[in-house]
C-alpha atoms as a PDB file:
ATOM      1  CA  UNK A   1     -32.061  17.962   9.476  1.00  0.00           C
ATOM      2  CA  UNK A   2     -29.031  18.778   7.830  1.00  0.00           C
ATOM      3  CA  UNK A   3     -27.102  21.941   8.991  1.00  0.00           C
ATOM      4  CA  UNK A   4     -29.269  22.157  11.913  1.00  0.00           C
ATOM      5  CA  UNK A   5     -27.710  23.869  14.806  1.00  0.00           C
ATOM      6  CA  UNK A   6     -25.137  25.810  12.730  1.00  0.00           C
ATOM      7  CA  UNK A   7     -25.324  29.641  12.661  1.00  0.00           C
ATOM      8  CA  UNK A   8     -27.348  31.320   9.564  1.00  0.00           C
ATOM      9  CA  UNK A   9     -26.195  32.628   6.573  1.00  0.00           C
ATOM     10  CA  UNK A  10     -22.532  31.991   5.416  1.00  0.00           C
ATOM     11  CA  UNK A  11     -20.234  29.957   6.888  1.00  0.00           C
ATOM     12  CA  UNK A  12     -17.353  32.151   9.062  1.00  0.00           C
ATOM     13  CA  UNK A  13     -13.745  30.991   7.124  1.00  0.00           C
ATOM     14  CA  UNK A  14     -12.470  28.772  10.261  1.00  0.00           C
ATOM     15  CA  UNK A  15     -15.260  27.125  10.474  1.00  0.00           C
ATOM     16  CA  UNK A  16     -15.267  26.139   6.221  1.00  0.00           C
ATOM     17  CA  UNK A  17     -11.688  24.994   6.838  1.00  0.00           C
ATOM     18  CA  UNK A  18     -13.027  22.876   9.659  1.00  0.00           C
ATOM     19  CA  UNK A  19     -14.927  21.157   7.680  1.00  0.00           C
ATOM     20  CA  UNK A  20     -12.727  20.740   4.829  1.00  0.00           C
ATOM     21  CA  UNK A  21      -9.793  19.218   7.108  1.00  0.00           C
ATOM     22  CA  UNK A  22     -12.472  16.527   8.270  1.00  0.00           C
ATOM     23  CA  UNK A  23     -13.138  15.683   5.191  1.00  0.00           C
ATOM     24  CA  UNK A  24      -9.903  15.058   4.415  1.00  0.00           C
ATOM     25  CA  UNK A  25      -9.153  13.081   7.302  1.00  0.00           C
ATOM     26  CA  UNK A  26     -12.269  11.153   6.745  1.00  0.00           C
ATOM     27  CA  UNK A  27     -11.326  10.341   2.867  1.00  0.00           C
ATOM     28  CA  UNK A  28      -7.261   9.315   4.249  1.00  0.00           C
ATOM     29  CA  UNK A  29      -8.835   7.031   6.901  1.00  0.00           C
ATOM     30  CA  UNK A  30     -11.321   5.643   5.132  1.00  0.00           C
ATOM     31  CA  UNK A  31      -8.939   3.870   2.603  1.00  0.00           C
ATOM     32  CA  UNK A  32      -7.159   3.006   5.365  1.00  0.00           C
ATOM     33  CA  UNK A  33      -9.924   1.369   7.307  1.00  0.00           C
ATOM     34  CA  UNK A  34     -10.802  -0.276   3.276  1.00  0.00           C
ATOM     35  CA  UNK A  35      -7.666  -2.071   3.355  1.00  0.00           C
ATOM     36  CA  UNK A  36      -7.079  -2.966   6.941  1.00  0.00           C
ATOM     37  CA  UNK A  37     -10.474  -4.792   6.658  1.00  0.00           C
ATOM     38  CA  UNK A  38      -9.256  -6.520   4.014  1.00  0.00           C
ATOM     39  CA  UNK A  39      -6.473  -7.621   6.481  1.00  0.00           C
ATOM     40  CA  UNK A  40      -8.693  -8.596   9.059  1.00  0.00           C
ATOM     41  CA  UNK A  41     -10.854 -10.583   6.594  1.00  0.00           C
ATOM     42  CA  UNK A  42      -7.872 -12.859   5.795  1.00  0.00           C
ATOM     43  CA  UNK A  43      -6.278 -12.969   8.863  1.00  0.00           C
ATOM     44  CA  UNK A  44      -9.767 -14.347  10.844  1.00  0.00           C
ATOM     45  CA  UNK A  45     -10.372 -16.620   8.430  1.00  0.00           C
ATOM     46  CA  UNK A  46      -6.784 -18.169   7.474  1.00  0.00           C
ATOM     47  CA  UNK A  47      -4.511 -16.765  10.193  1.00  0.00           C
ATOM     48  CA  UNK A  48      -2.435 -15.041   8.108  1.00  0.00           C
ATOM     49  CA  UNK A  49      -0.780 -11.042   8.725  1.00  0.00           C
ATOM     50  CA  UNK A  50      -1.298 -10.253   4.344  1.00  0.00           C
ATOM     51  CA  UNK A  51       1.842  -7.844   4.305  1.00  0.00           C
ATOM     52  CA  UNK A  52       1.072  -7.434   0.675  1.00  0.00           C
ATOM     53  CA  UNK A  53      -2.303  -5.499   0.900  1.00  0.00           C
ATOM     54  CA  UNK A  54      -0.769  -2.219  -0.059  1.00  0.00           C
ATOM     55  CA  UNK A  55       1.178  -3.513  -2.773  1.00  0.00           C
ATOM     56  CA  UNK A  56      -2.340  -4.919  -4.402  1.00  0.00           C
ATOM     57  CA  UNK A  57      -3.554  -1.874  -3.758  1.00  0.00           C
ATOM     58  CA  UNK A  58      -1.184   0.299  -5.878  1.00  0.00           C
ATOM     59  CA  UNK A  59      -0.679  -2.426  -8.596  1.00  0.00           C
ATOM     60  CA  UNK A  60      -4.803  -1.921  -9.137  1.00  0.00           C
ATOM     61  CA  UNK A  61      -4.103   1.692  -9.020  1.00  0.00           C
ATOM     62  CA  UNK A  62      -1.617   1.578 -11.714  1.00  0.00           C
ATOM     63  CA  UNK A  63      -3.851  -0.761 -13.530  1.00  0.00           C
ATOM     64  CA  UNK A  64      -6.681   1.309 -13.841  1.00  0.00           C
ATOM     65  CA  UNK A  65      -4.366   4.491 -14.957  1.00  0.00           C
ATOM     66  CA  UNK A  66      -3.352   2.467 -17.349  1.00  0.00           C
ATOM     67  CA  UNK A  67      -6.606   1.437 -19.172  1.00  0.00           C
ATOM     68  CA  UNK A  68      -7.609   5.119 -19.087  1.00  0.00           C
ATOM     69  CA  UNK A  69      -4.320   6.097 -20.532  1.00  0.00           C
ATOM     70  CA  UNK A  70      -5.275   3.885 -23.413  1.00  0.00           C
ATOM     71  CA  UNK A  71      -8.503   5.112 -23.850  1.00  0.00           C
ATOM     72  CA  UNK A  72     -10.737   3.108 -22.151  1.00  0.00           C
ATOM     73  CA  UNK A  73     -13.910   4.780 -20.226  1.00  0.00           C
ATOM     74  CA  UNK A  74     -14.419   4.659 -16.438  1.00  0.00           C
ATOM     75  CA  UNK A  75     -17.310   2.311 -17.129  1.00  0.00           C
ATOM     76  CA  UNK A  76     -15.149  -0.357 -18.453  1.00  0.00           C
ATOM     77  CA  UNK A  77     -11.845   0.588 -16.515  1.00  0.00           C
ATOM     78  CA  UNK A  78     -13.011  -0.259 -12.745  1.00  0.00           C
ATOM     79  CA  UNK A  79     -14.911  -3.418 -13.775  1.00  0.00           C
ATOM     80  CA  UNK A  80     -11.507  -4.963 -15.343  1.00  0.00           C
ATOM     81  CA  UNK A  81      -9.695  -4.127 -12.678  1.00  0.00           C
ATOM     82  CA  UNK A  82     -12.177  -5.568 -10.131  1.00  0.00           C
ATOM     83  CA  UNK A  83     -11.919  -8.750 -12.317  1.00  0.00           C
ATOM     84  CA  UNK A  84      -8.295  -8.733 -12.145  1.00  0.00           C
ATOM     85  CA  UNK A  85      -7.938  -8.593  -8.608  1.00  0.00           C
ATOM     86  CA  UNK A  86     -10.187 -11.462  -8.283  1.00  0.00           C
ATOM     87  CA  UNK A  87      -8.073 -13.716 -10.220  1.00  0.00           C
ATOM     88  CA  UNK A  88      -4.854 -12.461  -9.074  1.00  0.00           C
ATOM     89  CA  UNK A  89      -6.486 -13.524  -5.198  1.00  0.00           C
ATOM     90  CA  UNK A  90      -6.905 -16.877  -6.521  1.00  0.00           C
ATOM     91  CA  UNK A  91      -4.291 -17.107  -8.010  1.00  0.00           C
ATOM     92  CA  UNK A  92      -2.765 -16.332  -4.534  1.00  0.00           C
ATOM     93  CA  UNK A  93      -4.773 -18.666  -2.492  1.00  0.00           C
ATOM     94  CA  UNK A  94      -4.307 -21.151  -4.805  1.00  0.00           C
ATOM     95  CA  UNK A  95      -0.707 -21.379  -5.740  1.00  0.00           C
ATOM     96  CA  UNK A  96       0.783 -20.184  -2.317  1.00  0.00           C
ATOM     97  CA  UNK A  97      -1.414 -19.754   0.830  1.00  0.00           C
ATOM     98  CA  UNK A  98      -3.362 -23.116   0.249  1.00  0.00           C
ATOM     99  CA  UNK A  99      -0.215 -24.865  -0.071  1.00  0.00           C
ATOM    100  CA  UNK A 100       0.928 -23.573   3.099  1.00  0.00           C
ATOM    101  CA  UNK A 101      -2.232 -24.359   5.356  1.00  0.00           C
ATOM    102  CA  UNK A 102      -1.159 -25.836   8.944  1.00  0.00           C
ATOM    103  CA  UNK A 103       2.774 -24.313   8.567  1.00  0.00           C
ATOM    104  CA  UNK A 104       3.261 -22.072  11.628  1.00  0.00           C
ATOM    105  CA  UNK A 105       2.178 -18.448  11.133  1.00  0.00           C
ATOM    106  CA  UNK A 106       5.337 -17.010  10.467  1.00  0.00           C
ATOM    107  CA  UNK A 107       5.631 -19.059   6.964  1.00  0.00           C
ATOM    108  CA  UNK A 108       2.430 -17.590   6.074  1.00  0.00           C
ATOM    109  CA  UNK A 109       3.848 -14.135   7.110  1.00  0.00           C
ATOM    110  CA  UNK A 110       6.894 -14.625   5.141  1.00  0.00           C
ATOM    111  CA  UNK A 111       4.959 -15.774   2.324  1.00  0.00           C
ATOM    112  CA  UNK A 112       3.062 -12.541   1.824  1.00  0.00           C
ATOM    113  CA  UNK A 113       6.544 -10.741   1.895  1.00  0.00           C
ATOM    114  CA  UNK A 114       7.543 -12.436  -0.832  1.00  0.00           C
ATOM    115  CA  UNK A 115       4.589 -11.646  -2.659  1.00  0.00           C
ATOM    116  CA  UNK A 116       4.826  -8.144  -2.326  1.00  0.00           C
ATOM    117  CA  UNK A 117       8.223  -8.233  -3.435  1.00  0.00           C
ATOM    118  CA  UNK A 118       6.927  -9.781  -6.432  1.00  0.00           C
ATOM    119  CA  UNK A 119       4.180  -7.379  -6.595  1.00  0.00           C
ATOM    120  CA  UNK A 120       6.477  -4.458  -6.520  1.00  0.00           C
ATOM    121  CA  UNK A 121       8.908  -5.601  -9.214  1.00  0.00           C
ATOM    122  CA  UNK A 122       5.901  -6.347 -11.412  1.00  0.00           C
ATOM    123  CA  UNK A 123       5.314  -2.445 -10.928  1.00  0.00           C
ATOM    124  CA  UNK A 124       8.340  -1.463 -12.249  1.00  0.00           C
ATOM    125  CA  UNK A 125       9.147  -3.582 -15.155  1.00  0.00           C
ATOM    126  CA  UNK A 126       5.083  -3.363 -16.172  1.00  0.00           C
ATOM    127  CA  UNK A 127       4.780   0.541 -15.660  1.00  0.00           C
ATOM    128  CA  UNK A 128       7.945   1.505 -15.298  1.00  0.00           C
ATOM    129  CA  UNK A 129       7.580   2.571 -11.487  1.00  0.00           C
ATOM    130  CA  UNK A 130       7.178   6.496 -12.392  1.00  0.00           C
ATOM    131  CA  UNK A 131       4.576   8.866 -10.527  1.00  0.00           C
ATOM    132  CA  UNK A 132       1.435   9.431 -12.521  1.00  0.00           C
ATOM    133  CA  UNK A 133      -1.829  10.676 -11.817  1.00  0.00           C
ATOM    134  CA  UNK A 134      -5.509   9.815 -12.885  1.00  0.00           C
ATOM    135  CA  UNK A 135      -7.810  11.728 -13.885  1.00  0.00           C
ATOM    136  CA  UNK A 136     -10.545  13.118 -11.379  1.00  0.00           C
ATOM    137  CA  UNK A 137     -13.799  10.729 -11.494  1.00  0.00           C
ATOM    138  CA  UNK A 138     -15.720  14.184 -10.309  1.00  0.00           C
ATOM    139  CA  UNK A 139     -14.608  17.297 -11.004  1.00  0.00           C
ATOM    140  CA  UNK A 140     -15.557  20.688  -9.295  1.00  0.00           C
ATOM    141  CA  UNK A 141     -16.790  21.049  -6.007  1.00  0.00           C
ATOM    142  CA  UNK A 142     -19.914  20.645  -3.535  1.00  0.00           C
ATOM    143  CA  UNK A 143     -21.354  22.729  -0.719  1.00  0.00           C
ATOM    144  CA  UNK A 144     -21.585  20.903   2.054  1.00  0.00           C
ATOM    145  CA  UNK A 145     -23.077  22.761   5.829  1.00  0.00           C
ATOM    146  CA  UNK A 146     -22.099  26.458   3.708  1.00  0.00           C
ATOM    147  CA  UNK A 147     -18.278  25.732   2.393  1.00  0.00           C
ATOM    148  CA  UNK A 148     -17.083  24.399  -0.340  1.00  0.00           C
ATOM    149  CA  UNK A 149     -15.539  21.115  -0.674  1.00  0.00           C
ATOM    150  CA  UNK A 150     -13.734  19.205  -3.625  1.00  0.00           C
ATOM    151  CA  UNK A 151     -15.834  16.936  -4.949  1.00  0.00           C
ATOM    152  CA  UNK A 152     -13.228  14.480  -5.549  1.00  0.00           C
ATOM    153  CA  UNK A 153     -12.489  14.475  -1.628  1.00  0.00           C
ATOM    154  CA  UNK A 154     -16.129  14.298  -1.029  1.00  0.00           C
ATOM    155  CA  UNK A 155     -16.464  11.245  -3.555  1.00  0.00           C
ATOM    156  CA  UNK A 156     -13.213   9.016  -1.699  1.00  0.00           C
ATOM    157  CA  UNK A 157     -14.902   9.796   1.669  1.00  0.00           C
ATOM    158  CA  UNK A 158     -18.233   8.650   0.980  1.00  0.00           C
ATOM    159  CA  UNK A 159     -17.489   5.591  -1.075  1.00  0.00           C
ATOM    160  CA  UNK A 160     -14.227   4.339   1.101  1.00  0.00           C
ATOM    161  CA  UNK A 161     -16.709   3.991   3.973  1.00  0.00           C
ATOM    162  CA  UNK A 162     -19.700   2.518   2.286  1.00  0.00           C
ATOM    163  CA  UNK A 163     -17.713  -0.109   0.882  1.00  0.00           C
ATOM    164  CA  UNK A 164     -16.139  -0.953   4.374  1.00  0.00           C
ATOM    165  CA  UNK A 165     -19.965  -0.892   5.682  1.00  0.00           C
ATOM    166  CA  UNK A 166     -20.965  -3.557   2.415  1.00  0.00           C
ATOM    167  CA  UNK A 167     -17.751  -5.380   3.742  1.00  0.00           C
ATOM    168  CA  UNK A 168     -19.095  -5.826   7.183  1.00  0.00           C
ATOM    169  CA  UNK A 169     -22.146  -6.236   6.339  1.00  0.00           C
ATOM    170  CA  UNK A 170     -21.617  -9.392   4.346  1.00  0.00           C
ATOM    171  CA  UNK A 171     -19.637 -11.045   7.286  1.00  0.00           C
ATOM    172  CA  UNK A 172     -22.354  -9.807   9.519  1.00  0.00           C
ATOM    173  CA  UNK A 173     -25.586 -11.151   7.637  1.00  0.00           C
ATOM    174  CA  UNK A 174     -24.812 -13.129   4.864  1.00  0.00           C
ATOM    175  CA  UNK A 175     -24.609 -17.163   4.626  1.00  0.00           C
ATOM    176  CA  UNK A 176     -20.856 -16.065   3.140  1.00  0.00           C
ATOM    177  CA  UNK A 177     -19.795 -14.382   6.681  1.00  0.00           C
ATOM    178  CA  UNK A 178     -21.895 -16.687   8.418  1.00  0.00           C
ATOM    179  CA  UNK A 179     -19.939 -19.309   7.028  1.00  0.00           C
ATOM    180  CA  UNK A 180     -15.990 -17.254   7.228  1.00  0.00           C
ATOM    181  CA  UNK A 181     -17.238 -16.656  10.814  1.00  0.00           C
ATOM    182  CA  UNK A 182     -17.747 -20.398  11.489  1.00  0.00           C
ATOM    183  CA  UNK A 183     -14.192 -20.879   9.985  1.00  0.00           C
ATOM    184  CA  UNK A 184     -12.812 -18.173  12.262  1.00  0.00           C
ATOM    185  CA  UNK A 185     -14.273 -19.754  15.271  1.00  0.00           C
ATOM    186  CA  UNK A 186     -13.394 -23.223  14.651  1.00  0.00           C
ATOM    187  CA  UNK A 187     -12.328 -24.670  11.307  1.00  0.00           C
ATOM    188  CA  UNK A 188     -12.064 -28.594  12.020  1.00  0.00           C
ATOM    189  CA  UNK A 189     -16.070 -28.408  12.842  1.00  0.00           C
ATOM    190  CA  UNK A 190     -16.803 -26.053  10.542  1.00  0.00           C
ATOM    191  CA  UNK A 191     -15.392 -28.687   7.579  1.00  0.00           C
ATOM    192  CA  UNK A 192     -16.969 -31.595   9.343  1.00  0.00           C
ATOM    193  CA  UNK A 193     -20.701 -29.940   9.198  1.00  0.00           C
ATOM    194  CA  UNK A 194     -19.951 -28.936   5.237  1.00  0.00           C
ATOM    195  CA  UNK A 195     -18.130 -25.652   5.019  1.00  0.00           C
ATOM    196  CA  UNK A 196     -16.440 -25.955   1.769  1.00  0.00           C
ATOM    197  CA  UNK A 197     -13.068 -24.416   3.732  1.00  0.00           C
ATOM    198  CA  UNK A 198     -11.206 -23.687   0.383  1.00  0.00           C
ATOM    199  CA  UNK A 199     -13.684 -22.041  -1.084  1.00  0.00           C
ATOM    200  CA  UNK A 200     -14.416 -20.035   2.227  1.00  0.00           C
ATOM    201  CA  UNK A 201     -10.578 -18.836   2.240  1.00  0.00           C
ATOM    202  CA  UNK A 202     -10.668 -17.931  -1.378  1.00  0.00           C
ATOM    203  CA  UNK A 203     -13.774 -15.549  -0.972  1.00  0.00           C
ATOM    204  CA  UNK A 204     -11.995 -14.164   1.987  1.00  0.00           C
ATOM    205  CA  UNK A 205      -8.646 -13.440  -0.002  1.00  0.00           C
ATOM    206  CA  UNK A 206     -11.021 -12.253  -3.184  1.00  0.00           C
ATOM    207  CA  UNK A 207     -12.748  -9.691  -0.397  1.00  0.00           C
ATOM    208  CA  UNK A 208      -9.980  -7.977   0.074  1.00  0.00           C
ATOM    209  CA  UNK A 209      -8.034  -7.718  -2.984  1.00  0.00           C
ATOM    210  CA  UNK A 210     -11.338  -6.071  -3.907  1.00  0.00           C
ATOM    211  CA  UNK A 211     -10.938  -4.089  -0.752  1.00  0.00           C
ATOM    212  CA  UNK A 212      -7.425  -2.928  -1.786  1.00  0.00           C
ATOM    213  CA  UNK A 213      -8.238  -2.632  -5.543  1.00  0.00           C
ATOM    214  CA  UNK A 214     -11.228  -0.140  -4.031  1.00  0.00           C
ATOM    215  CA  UNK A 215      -8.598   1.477  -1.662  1.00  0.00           C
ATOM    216  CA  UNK A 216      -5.772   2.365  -4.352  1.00  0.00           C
ATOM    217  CA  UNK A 217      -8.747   3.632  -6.873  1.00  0.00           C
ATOM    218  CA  UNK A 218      -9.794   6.064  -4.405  1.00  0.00           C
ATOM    219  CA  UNK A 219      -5.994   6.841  -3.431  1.00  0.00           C
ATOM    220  CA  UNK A 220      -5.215   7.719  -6.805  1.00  0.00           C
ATOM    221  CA  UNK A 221      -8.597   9.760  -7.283  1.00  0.00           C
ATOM    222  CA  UNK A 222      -6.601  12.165  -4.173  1.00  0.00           C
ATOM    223  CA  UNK A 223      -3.208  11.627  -4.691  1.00  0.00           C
ATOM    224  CA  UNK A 224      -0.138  10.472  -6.707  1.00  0.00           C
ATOM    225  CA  UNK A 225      -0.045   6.971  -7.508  1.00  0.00           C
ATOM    226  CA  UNK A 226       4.065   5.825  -7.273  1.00  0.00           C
ATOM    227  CA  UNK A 227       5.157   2.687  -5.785  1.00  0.00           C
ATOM    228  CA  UNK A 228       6.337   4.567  -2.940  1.00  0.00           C
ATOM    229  CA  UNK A 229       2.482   4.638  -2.452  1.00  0.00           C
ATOM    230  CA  UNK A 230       2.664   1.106  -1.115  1.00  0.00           C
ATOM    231  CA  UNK A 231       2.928   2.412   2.525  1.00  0.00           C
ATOM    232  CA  UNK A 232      -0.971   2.874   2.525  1.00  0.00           C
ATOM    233  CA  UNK A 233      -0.555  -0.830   3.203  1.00  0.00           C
ATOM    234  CA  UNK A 234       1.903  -0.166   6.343  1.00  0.00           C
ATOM    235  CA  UNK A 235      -0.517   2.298   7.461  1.00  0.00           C
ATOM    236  CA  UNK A 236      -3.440   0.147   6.801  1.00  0.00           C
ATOM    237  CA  UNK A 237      -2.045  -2.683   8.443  1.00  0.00           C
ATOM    238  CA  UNK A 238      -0.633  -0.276  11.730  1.00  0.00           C
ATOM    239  CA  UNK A 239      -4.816   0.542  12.205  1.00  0.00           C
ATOM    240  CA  UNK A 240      -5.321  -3.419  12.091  1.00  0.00           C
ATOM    241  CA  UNK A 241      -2.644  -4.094  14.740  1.00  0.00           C
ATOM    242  CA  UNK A 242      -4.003  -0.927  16.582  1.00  0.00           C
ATOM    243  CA  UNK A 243      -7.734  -2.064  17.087  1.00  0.00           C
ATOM    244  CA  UNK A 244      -6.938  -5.774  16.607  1.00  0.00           C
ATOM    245  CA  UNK A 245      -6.676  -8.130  13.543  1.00  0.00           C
ATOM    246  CA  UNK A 246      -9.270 -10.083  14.508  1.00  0.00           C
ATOM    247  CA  UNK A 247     -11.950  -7.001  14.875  1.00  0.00           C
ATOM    248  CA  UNK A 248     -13.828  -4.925  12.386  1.00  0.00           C
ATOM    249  CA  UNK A 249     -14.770  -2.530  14.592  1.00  0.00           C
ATOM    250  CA  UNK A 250     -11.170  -2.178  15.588  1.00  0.00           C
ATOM    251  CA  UNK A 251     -10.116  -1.687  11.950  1.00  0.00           C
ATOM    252  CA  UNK A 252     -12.132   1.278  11.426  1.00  0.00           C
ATOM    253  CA  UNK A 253     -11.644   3.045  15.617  1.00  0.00           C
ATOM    254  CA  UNK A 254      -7.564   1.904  14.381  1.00  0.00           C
ATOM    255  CA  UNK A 255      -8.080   3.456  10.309  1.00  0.00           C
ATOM    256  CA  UNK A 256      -9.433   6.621  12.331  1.00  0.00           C
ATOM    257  CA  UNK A 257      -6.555   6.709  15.255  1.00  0.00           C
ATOM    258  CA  UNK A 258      -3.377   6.465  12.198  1.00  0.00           C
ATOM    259  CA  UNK A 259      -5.756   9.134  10.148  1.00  0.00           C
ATOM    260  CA  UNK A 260      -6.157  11.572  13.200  1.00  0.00           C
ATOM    261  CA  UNK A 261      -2.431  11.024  14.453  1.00  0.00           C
ATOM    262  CA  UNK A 262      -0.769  11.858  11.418  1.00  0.00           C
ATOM    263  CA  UNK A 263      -3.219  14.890  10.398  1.00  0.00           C
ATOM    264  CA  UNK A 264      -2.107  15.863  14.156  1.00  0.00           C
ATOM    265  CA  UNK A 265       1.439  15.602  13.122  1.00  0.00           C
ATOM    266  CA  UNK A 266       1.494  17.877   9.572  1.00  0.00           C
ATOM    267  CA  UNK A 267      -0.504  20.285  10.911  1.00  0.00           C
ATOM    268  CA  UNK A 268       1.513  20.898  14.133  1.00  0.00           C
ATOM    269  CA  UNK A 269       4.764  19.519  13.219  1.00  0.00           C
ATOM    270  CA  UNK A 270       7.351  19.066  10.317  1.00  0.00           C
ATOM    271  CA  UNK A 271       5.850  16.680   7.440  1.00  0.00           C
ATOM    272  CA  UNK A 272       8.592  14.592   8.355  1.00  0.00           C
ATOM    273  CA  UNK A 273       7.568  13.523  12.009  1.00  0.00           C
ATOM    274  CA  UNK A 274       3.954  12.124  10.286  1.00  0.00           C
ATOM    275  CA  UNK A 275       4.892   8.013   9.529  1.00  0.00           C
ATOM    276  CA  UNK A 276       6.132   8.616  13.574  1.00  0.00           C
ATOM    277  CA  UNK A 277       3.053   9.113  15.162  1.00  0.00           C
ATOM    278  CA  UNK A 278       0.868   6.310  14.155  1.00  0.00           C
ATOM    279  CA  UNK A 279       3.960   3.959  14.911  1.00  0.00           C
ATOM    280  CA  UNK A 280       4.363   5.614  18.300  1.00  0.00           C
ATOM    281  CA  UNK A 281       0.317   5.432  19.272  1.00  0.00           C
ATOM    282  CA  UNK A 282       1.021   1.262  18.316  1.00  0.00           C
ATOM    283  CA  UNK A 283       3.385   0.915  20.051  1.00  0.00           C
ATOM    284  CA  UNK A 284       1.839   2.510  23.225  1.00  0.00           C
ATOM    285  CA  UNK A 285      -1.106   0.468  23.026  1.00  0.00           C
ATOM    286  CA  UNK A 286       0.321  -3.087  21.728  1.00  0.00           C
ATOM    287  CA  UNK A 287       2.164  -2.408  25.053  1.00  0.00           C
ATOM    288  CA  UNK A 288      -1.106  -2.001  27.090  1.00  0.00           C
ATOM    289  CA  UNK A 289      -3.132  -4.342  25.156  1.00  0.00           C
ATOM    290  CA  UNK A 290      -0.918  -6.808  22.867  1.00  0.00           C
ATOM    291  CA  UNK A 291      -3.942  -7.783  21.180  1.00  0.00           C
ATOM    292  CA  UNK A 292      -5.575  -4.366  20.128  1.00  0.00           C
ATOM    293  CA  UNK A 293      -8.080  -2.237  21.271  1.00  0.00           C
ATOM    294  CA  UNK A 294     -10.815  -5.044  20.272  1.00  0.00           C
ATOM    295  CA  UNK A 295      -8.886  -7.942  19.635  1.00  0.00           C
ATOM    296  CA  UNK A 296      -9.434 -11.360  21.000  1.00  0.00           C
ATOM    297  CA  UNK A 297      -6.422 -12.594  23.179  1.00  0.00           C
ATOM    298  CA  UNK A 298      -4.756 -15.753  21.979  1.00  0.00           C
ATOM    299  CA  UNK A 299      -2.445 -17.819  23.997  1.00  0.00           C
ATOM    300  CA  UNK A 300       0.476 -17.913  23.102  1.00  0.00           C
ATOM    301  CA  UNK A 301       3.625 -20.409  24.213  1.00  0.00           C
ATOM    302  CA  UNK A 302       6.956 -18.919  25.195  1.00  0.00           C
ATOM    303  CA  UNK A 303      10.196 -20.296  25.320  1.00  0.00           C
END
């Protein structure tokens, strides 16, 4: 039952601010864990580290703050950008990363550089690469155990983890993930039973664009949207590298670690010490375990 096992009547101020901070922390680390399973998604399926996710991310962001700035209504503005990002991941697949299949990984890697590069400059010559905010889907606030929480925190919480659930969930149970999983586990037999392997790889990439299209909505519903924003991605992709890019469980235990370690950080520290500490806890662990927390070891030849 909700509530159950917290004192009667109102809640003491500590414990309202409690609840508010986890929130909070919960709504930052569930974009985080939106986008870095977007980064898993391409990475099991095509073998490629998408550099670019945060870039995606913010151009969406600045899409859909655009088409309300012109007047358009919440009902139309999400859908278009949703339809966007899927043909701007085809247009990905397509014209780059297909062309590239069987190059070794770094060319891959290098490839996504370059097309957040591109990504970035169309930022700033399309909207002009100022700071600008959106307006609030939900206004107001909710009571949640006795305090009161902003409803727009509430809202990026709650959907940013559902949608990483319906992203799992379709690997996990649908004839879509069976067949990305059967990719991931062995692509020459997965093409010779039928897997249409292009089209496989082009879901995958389409997956998380959406993912990142979702994640910079909900950034911008809490926070400025700048191309300095971008760095969701390096956060996004830190969680990824933290739990391992092969793992969805990872993502989120990873999206939850960055979250936790840089809350840590600004509420102990100096704001400037935050980017440290989820770069520090990598670090650590890639030391420990070079393939995440839950990430499968590859072999790997050295010179």
């Amino acid at each position: 039952m909700l509530g159950a096992g917290l004192p009667a009547g109102p809640v003491r101020p500590a414990q309202g601010a409690s609840i508010q901070q986890l929130t909070t922390v919960l709504g930052v680390a569930g974009i985080y864990a939106l986008l870095a399973t977007g980064i898993v998604l391409v990475y099991r399926t095509s073998r490629v580290v998408n550099l670019a996710q945060g870039h995606l991310a913010i151009l969406c962001a600045f899409f859909v703050a655009a088409l309300l700035a012109a007047g358009y209504h919440w009902a139309a503005a999400l859908p278009a950008t949703i339809a966007v990002g899927c043909v701007l991941a085809a247009v990905i697949y397509f014209a780059v990363m297909r062309r590239i299949v069987g190059e070794p990984p770094f060319v891959g890697l290098m490839a996504t550089v370059g097309i957040a590069i591109l990504l970035r400059g169309v930022m700033v010559v399309a909207f002009g690469g100022v700071t600008i905010t959106t307006q609030p889907l939900l206004s107001g606030s909710v009571s949640l155990f006795g305090a009161d929480l902003s409803a727009t925190h509430v809202l990026v919480a709650v959907a940013a983890w559902l949608l990483v659930g319906v992203i799992v969930a379709i690997n996990h149970f649908t004839s879509i993930g069976l067949f990305m999983r059967a990719t991931t586990d062995n692509v020459i037999l997965a093409a010779q039973r039928g897997v249409n392997i292009d089209r496989i790889v082009c879901l995958a990439w389409v997956i998380a664009v959406c993912a990142a299209a979702a994640g910079g909505f909900l950034h911008s519903q809490r926070a400025l949207v700048s191309t300095a924003a971008i760095l969701i991605g390096v956060s996004a992709l830190i969680a990824a590298l933290i739990g391992g890019m092969d793992s969805f469980r990872g993502a989120v235990i990873g999206a939850l670690a960055v979250a936790v370690s840089e809350y840590f950080v600004l509420l102990h520290f100096e704001a400037r010490y935050a980017d440290l500490a989820p770069v520090a806890l990598m670090l650590v662990i890639l030391t420990i375990r070079p393939w995440g927390l839950f990430g499968t070891p590859e072999e790997v030849e050295r010179v």
